[in-house]
Every structure is written in C-alpha cells, then in structure tokens.
Protein backbone atom coordinates (compact mmCIF):
# COMPACT_ATOMS: atom_id res chain seq x y z
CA UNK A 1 -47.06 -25.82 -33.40
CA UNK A 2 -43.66 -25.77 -35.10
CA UNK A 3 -44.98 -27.38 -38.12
CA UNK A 4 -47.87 -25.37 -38.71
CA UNK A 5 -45.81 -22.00 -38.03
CA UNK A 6 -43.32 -23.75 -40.86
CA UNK A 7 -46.13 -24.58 -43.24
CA UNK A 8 -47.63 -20.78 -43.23
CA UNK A 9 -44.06 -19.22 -43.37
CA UNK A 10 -42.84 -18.44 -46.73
CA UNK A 11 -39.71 -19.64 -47.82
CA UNK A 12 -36.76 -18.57 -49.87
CA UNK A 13 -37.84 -18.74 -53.58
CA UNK A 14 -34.54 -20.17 -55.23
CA UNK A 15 -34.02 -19.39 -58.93
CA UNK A 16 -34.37 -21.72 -61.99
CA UNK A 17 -31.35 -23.79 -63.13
CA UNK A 18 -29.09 -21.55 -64.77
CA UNK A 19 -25.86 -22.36 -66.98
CA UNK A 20 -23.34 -22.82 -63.73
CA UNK A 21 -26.05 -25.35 -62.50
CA UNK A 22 -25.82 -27.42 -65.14
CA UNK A 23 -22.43 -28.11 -65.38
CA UNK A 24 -22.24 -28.72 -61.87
CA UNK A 25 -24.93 -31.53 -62.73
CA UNK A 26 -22.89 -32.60 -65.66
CA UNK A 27 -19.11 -32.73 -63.12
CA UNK A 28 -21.04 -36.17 -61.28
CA UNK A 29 -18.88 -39.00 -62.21
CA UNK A 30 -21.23 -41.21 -61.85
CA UNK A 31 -25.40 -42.48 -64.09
CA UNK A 32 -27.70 -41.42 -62.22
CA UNK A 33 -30.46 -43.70 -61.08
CA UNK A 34 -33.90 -43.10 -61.95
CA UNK A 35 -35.30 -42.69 -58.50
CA UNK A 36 -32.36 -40.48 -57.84
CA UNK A 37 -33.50 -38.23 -60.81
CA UNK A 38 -36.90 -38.04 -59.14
CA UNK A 39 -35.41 -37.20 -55.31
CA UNK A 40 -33.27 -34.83 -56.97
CA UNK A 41 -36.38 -33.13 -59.03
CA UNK A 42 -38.37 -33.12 -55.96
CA UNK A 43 -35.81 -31.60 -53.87
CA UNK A 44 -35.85 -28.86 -57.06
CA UNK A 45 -39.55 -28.34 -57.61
CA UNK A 46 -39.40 -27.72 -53.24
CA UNK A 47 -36.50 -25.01 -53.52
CA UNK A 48 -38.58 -23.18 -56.81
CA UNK A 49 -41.54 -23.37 -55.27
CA UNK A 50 -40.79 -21.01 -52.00
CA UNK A 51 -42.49 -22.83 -49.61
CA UNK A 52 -39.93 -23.90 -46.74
CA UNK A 53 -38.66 -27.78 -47.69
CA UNK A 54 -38.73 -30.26 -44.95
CA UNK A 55 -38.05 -33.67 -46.71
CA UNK A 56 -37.01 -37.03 -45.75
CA UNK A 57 -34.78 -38.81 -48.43
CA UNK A 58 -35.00 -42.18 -47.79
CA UNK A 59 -32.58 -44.46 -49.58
CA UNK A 60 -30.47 -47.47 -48.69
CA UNK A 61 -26.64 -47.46 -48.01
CA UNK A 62 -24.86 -46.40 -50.46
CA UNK A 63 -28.07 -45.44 -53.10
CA UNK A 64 -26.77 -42.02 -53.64
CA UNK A 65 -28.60 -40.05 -51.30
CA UNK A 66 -25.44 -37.79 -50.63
CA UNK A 67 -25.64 -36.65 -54.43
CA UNK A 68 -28.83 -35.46 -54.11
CA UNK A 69 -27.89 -33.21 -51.08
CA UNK A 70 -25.22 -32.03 -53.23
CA UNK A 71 -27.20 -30.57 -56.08
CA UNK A 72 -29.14 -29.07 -53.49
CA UNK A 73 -26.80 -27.29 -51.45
CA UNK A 74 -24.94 -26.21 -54.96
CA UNK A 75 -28.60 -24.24 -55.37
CA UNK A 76 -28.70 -22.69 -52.33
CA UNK A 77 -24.76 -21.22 -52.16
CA UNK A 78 -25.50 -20.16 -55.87
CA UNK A 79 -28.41 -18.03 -54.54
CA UNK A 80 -26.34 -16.48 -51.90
CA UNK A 81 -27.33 -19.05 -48.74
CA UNK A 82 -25.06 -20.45 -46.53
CA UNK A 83 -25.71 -24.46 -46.06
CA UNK A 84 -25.20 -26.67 -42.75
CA UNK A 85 -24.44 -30.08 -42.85
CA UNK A 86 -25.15 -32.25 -39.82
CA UNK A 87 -23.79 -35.42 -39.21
CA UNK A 88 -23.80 -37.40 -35.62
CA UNK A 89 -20.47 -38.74 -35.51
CA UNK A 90 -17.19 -36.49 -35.88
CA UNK A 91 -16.13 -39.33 -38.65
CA UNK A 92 -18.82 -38.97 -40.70
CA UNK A 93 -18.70 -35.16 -40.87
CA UNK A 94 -14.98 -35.79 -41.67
CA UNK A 95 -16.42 -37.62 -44.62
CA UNK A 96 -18.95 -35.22 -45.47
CA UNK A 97 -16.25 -32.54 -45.63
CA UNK A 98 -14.46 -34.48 -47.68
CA UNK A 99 -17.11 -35.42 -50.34
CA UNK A 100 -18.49 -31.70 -50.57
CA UNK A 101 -15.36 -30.13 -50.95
CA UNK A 102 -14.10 -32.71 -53.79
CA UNK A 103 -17.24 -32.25 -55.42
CA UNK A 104 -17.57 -28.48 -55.47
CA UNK A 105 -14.13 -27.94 -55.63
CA UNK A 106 -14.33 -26.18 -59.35
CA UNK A 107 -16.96 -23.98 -58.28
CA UNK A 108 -15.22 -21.64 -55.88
CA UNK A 109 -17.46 -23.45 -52.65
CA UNK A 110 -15.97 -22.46 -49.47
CA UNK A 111 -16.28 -25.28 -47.01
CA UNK A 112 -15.10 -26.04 -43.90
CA UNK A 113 -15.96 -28.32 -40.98
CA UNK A 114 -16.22 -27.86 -37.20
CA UNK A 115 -15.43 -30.68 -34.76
CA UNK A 116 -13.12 -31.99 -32.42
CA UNK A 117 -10.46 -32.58 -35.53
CA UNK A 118 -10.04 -28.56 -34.94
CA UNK A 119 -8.29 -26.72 -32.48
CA UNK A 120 -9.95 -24.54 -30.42
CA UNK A 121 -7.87 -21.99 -32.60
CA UNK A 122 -9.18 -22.86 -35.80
CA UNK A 123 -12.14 -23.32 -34.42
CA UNK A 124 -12.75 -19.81 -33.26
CA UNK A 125 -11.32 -18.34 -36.86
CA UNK A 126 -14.08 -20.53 -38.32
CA UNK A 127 -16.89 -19.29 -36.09
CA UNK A 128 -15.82 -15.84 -37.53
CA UNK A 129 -15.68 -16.28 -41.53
CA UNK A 130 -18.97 -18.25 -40.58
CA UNK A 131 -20.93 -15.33 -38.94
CA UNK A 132 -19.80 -13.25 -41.63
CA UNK A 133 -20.38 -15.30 -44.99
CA UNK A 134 -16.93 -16.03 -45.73
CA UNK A 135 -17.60 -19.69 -45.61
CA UNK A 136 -20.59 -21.02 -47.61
CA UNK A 137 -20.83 -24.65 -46.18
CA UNK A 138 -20.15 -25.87 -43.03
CA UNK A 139 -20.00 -29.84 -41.91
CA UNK A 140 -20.25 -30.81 -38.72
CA UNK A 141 -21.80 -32.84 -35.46
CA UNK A 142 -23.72 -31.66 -32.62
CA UNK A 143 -21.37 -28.97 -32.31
CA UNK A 144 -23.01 -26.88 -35.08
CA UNK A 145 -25.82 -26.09 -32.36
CA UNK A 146 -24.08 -24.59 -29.60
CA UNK A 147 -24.49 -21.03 -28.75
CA UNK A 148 -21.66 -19.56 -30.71
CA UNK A 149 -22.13 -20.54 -33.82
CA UNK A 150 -23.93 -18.00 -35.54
CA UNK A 151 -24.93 -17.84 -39.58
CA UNK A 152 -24.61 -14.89 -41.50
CA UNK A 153 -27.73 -16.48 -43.81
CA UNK A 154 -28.29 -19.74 -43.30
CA UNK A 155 -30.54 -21.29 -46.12
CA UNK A 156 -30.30 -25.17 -46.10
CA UNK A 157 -29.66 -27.73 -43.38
CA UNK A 158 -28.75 -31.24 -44.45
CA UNK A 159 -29.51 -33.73 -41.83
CA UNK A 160 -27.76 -36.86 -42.23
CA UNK A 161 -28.64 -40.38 -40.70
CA UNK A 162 -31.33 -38.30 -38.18
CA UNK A 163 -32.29 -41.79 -36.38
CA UNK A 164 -28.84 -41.11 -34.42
CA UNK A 165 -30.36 -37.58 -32.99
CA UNK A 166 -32.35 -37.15 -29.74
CA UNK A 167 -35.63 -35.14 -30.27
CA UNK A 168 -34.61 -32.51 -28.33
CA UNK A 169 -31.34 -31.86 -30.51
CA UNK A 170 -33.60 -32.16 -33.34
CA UNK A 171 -36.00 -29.18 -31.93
CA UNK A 172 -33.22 -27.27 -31.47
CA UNK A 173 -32.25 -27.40 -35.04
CA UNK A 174 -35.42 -26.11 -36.13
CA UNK A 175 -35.88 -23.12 -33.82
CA UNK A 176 -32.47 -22.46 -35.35
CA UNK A 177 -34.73 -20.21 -38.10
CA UNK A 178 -38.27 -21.33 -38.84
CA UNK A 179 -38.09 -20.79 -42.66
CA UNK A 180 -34.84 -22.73 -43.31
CA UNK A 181 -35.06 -25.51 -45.85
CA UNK A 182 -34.76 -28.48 -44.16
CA UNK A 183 -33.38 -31.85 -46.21
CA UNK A 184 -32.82 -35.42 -44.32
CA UNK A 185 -31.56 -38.24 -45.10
CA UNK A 186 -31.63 -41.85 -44.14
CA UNK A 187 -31.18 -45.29 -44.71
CA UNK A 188 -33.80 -46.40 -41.83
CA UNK A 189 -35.69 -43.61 -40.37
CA UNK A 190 -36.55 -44.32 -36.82
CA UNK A 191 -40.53 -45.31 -35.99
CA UNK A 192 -40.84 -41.20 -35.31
CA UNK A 193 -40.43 -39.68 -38.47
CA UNK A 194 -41.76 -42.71 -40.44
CA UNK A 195 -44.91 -42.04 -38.72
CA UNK A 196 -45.18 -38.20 -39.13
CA UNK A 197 -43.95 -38.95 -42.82
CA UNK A 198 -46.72 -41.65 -43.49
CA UNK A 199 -49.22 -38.83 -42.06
CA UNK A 200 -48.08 -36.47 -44.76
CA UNK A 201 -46.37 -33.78 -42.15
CA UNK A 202 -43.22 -34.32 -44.19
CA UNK A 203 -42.42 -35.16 -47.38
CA UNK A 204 -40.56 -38.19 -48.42
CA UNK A 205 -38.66 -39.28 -51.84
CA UNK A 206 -37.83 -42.53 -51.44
CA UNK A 207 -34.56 -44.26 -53.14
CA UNK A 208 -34.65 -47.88 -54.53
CA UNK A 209 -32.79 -48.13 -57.01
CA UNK A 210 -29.22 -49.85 -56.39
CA UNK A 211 -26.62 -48.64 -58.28
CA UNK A 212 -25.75 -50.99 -61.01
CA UNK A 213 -23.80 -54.59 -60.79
CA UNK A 214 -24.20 -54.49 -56.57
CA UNK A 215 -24.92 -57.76 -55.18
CA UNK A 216 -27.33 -57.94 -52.30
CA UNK A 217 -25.03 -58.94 -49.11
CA UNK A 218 -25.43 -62.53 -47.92
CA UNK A 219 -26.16 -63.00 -44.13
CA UNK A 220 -26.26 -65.35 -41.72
CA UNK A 221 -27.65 -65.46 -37.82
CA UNK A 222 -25.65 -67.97 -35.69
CA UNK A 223 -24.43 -68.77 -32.77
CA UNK A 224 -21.23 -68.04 -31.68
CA UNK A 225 -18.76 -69.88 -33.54
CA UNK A 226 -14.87 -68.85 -33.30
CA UNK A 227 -13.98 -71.52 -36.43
CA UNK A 228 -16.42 -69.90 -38.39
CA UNK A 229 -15.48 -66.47 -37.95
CA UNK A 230 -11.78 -67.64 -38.04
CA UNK A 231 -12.52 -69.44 -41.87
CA UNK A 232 -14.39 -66.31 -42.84
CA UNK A 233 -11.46 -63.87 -42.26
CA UNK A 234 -9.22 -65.95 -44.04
CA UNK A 235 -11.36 -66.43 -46.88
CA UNK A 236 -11.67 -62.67 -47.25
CA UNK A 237 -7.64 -62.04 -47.10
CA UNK A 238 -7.25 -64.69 -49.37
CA UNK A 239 -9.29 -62.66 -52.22
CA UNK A 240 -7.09 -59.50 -50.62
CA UNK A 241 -10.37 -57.82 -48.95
CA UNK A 242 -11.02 -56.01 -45.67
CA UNK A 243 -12.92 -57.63 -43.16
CA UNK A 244 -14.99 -55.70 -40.22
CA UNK A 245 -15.54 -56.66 -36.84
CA UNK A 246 -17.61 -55.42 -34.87
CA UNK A 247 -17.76 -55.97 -30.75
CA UNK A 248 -18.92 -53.39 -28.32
CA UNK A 249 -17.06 -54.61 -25.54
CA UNK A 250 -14.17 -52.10 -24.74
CA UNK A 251 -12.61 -54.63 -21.99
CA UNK A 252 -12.85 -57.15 -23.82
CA UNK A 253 -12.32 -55.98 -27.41
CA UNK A 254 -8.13 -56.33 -27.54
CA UNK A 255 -8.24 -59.74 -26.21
CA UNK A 256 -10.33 -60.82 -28.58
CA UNK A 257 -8.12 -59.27 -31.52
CA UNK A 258 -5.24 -61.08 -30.49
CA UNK A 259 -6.92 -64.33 -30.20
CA UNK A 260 -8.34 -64.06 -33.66
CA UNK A 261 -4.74 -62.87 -35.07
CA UNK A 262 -3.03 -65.73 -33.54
CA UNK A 263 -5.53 -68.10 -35.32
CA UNK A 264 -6.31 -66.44 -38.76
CA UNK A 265 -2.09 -66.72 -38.91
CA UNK A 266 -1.66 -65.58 -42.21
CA UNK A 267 0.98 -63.50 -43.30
CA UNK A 268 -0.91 -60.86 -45.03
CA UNK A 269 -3.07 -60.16 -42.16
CA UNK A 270 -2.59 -56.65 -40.15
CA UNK A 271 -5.32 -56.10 -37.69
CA UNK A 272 -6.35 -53.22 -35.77
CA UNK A 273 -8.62 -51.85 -32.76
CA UNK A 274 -10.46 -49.35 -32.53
CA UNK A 275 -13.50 -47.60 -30.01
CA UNK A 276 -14.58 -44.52 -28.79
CA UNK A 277 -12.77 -44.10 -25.66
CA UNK A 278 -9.38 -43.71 -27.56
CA UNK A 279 -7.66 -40.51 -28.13
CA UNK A 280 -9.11 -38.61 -30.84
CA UNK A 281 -5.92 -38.80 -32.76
CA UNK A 282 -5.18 -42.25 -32.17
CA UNK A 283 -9.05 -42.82 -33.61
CA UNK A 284 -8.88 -40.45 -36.33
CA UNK A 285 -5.31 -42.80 -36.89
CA UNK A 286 -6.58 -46.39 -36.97
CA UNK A 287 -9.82 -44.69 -39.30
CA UNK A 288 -6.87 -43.45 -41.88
CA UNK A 289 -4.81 -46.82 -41.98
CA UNK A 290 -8.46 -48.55 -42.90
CA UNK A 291 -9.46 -46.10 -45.68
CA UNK A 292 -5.83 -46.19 -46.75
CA UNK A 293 -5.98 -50.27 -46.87
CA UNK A 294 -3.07 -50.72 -44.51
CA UNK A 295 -5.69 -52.49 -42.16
CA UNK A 296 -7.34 -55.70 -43.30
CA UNK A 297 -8.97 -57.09 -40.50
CA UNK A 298 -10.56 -53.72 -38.53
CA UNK A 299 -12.07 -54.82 -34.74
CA UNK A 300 -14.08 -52.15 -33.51
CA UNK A 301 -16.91 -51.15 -31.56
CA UNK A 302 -20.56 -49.63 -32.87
CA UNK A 303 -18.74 -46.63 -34.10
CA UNK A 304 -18.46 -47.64 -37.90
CA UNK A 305 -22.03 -48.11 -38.28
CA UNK A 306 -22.52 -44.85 -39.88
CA UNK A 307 -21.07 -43.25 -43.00
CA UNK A 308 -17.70 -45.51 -43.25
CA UNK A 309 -17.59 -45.90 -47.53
CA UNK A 310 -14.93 -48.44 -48.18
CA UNK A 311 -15.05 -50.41 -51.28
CA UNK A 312 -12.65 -53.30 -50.17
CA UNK A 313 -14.94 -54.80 -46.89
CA UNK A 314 -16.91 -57.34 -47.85
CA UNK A 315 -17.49 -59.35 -44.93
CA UNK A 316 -18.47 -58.20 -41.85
CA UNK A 317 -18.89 -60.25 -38.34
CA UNK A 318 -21.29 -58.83 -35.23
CA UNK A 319 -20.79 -60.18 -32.21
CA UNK A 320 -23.56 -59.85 -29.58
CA UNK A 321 -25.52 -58.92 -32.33
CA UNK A 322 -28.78 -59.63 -30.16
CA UNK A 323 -27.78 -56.79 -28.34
CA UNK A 324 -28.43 -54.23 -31.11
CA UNK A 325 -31.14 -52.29 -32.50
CA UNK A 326 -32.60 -53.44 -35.53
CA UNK A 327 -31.39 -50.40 -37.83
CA UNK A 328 -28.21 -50.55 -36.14
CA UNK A 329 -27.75 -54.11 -37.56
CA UNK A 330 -28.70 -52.56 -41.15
CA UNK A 331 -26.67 -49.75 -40.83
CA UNK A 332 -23.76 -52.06 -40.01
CA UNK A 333 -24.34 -54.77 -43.30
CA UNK A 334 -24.37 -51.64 -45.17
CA UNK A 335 -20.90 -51.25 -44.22
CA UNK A 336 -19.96 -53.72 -47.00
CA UNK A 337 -21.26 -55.03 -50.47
CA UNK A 338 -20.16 -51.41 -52.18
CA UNK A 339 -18.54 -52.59 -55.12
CA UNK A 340 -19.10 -55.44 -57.23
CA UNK A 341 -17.99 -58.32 -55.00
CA UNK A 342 -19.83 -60.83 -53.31
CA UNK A 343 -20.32 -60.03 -49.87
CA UNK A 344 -21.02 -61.66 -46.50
CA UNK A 345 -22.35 -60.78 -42.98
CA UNK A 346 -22.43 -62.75 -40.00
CA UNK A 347 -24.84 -61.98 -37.00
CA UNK A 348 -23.32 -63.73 -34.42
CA UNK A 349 -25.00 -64.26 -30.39
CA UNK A 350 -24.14 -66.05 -27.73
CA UNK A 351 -25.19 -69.78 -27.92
CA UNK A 352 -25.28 -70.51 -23.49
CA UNK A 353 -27.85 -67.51 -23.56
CA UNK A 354 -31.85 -67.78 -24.02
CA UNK A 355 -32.67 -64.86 -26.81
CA UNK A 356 -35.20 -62.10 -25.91
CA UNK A 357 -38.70 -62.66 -28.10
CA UNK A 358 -37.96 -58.69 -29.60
CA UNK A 359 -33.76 -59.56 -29.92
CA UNK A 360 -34.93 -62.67 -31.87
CA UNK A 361 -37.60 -60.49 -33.87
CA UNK A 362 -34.85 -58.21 -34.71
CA UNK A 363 -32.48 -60.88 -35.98
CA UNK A 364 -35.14 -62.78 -38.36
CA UNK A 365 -35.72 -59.38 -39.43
CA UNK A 366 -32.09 -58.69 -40.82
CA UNK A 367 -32.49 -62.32 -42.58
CA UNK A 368 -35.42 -61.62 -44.03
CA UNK A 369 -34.59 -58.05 -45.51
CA UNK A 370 -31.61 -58.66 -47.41
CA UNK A 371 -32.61 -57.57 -50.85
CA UNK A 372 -30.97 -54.37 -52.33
CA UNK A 373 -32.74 -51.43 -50.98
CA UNK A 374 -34.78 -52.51 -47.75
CA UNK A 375 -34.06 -50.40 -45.41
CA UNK A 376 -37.69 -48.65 -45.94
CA UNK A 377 -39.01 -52.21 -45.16
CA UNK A 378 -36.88 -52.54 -42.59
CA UNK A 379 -37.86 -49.02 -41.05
CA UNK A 380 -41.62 -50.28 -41.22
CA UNK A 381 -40.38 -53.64 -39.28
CA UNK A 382 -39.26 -51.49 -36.66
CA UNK A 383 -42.43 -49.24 -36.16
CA UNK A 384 -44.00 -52.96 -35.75
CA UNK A 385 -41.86 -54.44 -33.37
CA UNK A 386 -41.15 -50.83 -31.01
CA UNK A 387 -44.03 -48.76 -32.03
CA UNK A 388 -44.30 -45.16 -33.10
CA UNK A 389 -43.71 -43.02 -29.73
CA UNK A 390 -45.54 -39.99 -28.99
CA UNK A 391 -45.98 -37.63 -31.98
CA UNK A 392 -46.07 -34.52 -29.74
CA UNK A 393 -43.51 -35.93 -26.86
CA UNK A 394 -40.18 -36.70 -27.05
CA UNK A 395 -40.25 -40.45 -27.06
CA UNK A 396 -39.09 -42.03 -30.28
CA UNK A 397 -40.64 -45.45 -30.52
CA UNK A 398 -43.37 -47.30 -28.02
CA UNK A 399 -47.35 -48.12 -28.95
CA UNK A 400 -49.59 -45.72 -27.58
C-alpha cells in the first residue's frame, strides 16, 4: 500500500543544474568512475523528473557511493529542502557529519548531527533551528525518528548501510512524509530489498567500478591459529600499518589483547580495546587515537564493521568468524584494502568445534567473492543461502 500511494504521489520537481551546481561538481577531489557518473545521472534524471525517488545505490566499500549522495543532497538544499542523513551506528553518523560538512563547507550548508555525542542541551537547540529551517542537513542514527524531531521541509533522506535497520524502523521512516525522495545505499543489501529491487519496486544503480590502483584484499578461512595471527600483526607493524581485530566477546576481549601484546613484543606496537558497552566518551576516545594513527593494533568487537575509512589497516583478523552473518564478514574485509597496499584478511573459527552446513556456506562464500566489487554477488549469495522473507511482513530473510 505504501508503495503504490508513493508511486501515484507527485514529487518535488527539482530544477536543472545551474552555475552553483557545477562548481560544487567541479570542488570533488577526486575522477570519477564511470558507473559513478551513471548513479549520479540517475539519481539526477529521478530529482528532474518529479516523481518521488526511492533508489538503492548499490556499490562496494569504499566505491564512492557517499559522493553520489552528496551531489544529491547539494540539489535538494539548493532548491530550498532540508536533507536527513541516516546512519545506524552513532560512529558512522559522526563520519557522515564529518564528510558533508568538509565537502559543502564553501557553499554556506548548514549541517549538524544529532546523537549521543550531544548533550541533551545542544540537542534541544538543534531540534529548534531544525523545525525551523535554520539547519539544512542533519546526520544522525535512529534518533532522527523519535517524536520530537520535526522538519521544517524535509526533501531527501539518505539511508546509509539499510541492512543494519529493522523493518519496522524502516516503515517508520517512510510514513515520515510519503513524497520524500528517498536515496539508499549499500554495500550488501539484505535478501529484502534485493528481492523487491529485482521485482522492479525500487530502483537500483549499481557501482562496480573500483577506484583506481586498489588491490582486491587477500583472505584466508582457518582454524584458529595464535602463531599465525601473532606473524600477521607483526608483519603489518613492520611495513608501519594498522591492523584490526575483531572478537565479539566482551569477557573475553582484554585478555586476549594482552596475550597477543605480550607475544607480537615489538616496540612499535600500541594496542587498544574497544566495544560497545564502554562509556561513550571512552569509545568515541579509543575511535580518535585509531583515525589519528596512535593505535596500531585496534581489538574490538562487531562495532567497526560499518563506515570506519582508514587508509593505514590492511590486515584484518575475525575470530569466531563462523559466528557471523555473511554481509557482516564483507562489511568487515571492507574495513581494509583502501589505499594502494596489499591487503590481508583472516577468517578465523574454532578448530575443537564441528562447523554448521550454513556457517560453512557463509565462509566459502567470503573466499570465493574476493574480487573488487562483489558485494552485489555476495548479496545474491545470501538471498540463496537465507532466502528472501516475506515481502509484505516484517521478516527479512527465510524461503517462503
């Protein structure tokens, strides 16, 4: 019902590219890709055309899918909309806050971001500007749908790495105005949406070209091997890199740090935790010292799988990696391999225990799919192995 009352609403018709446009096209530092181009001229011809946009921009870590939201929500402040940009962890919305307000930082863009890095006093003098068009984007997490946020004109909504949504926070967003312009992206949609996109209720511009010199990541699926990991580390420090580490056991997590320090025993090694049950400034803390470099060898739970962009990681270890989802385990390798280095993952489970037929599915999966740019294959290996839920109920993934 909700996409058929979108389809026959009529949208905001957005104006042609005008002179202030253009330069903000021409202030990207970086080539654009060809497939980029096209996502971006899609995204365009959508706007123009005044229907109301819901599209799926599917492109692999680090592909340049946040560009393309860019240009977009550039379009819809210059016509007078106010943008909101969703992100499911309060790091990544840091991030997002930080990339839109560098980039549209010449152009007068008033951003601003709501989450738990703001004080229930800033927080209410945001609400404010926001319900009456002072601020023009706003970045944040699930806090963007409570009650009391309310838009003076909200045009665009940038979803970013959806999979991590429930349907139900999903629904929410789009009964937050039927004829706003909806724009999502992802590096592995979950079975869901890659179903209703295949069956043409959404759009979809798909990504694949990598951005030039990247090297696809090289990964292995072993057993449990504390030399290994040990050899890996060092290796990494020795070519003055960061390695990640990634262990979802909170009990267990600082014991393991220590044990690894004490063996890796070299002198340019600093190591650090961190999970989600720390203080938020204590997180927010360790998160600095990594993007700052001061951290080499980072040991933390799930919680860098999404939207953590640092150049110097290029090897990344998984432990328990049988225990994650497939796109997890993607979202995590994309983690590294973002500059021009060689870099490694290891998928790591416990050798003593007998592997699940889907848990080993998963991992021959992740070997398989290591080519630039296959997260849309790996989506597709997901709706396989799970299945695509119910299209009208709120499961995500099962056959039917």
């Amino acid at each position: 019902e909700l996409y058929a009352k979108r389809k026959s609403v009529k949208g905001f018709k957005y104006s042609e590219d005008d002179y202030l446009y253009t330069e903000f096209e021409n202030a990207f530092e970086y080539e654009e890709t060809t497939d980029q181009l096209q996502a971006i001229a899609d995204v365009k011809e959508d706007m123009q055309s005044g229907k109301v946009m819901d599209r799926l921009i599917c492109g692999d870590v680090g592909f340049g899918k946040t560009e393309v939201a860019m240009r977009a929500l550039f379009k819809a402040v210059e016509n007078g909309k106010q943008v909101a940009i969703l992100a499911p962890t309060t790091i990544l919305s840091l991030q997002h806050f930080m990339t839109a307000s560098k980039r549209t930082k010449d152009f007068g863009v008033a951003v601003e971001m709501l989450n738990r890095f703001r004080s229930s006093k800033e927080q209410k003098k945001i609400l404010d500007d926001l319900s009456q068009g002072k601020i023009n984007v706003i970045c944040g997490t699930h806090r963007l749908l409570s009650k009391d946020v309310k838009f003076k004109d909200l045009g665009l909504l940038i979803l970013d790495e959806e999979q991590r949504f429930g349907v139900k926070a999903k629904e929410k967003l789009k009964q937050l105005k039927n004829n706003v312009d909806v724009l999502t992206l992802s590096a592995t949609p979950i079975p869901r949406t890659l179903s209703m996109t295949l069956m043409a209720i959404r759009d979809i511009s798909i990504i694949n070209t990598p951005p030039v010199n990247r090297l696809p990541v090289k990964t292995y699926v072993l057993g449990y091997n504390e030399d290994i990991i040990v050899n890996a580390i060092q290796d990494e420090l020795k070519r003055d890199g960061q390695t990640l580490i990634v262990y979802n056991n909170i009990d267990k997590i600082y014991a393991l740090a220590n044990r690894l320090e004490k063996k890796v025993a070299l002198s340019n090694a600093h190591f650090d935790v961190a999970h989600g049950q720390m203080s938020e400034i204590a997180l927010e803390n360790a998160i600095k010292r990594l993007y700052d470099k001061e951290t080499n060898v980072f040991v933390s739970t799930t919680l860098i799988e999404n939207g953590v962009d640092l150049p110097k990681a290029n090897t990344l270890i998984v432990i328990d990696s049988d225990k994650l989802g497939l796109s997890q385990m993607y979202q995590l390798r994309g983690r590294v391999g973002r500059s021009e280095e060689q870099a490694f993952a290891y998928f790591t489970y416990d050798k003593e225990k007998t592997l699940t037929v889907e848990a080993s599915n998963r991992l021959e999966a992740i070997v398989e799919n290591t080519d630039l740019g296959s997260g849309f294959k790996i989506a597709m290996r997901d709706l396989q192995i799970r299945g695509a839920g119910e299209l009208l109920g709120k499961v995500q993934h099962g056959h039917m």
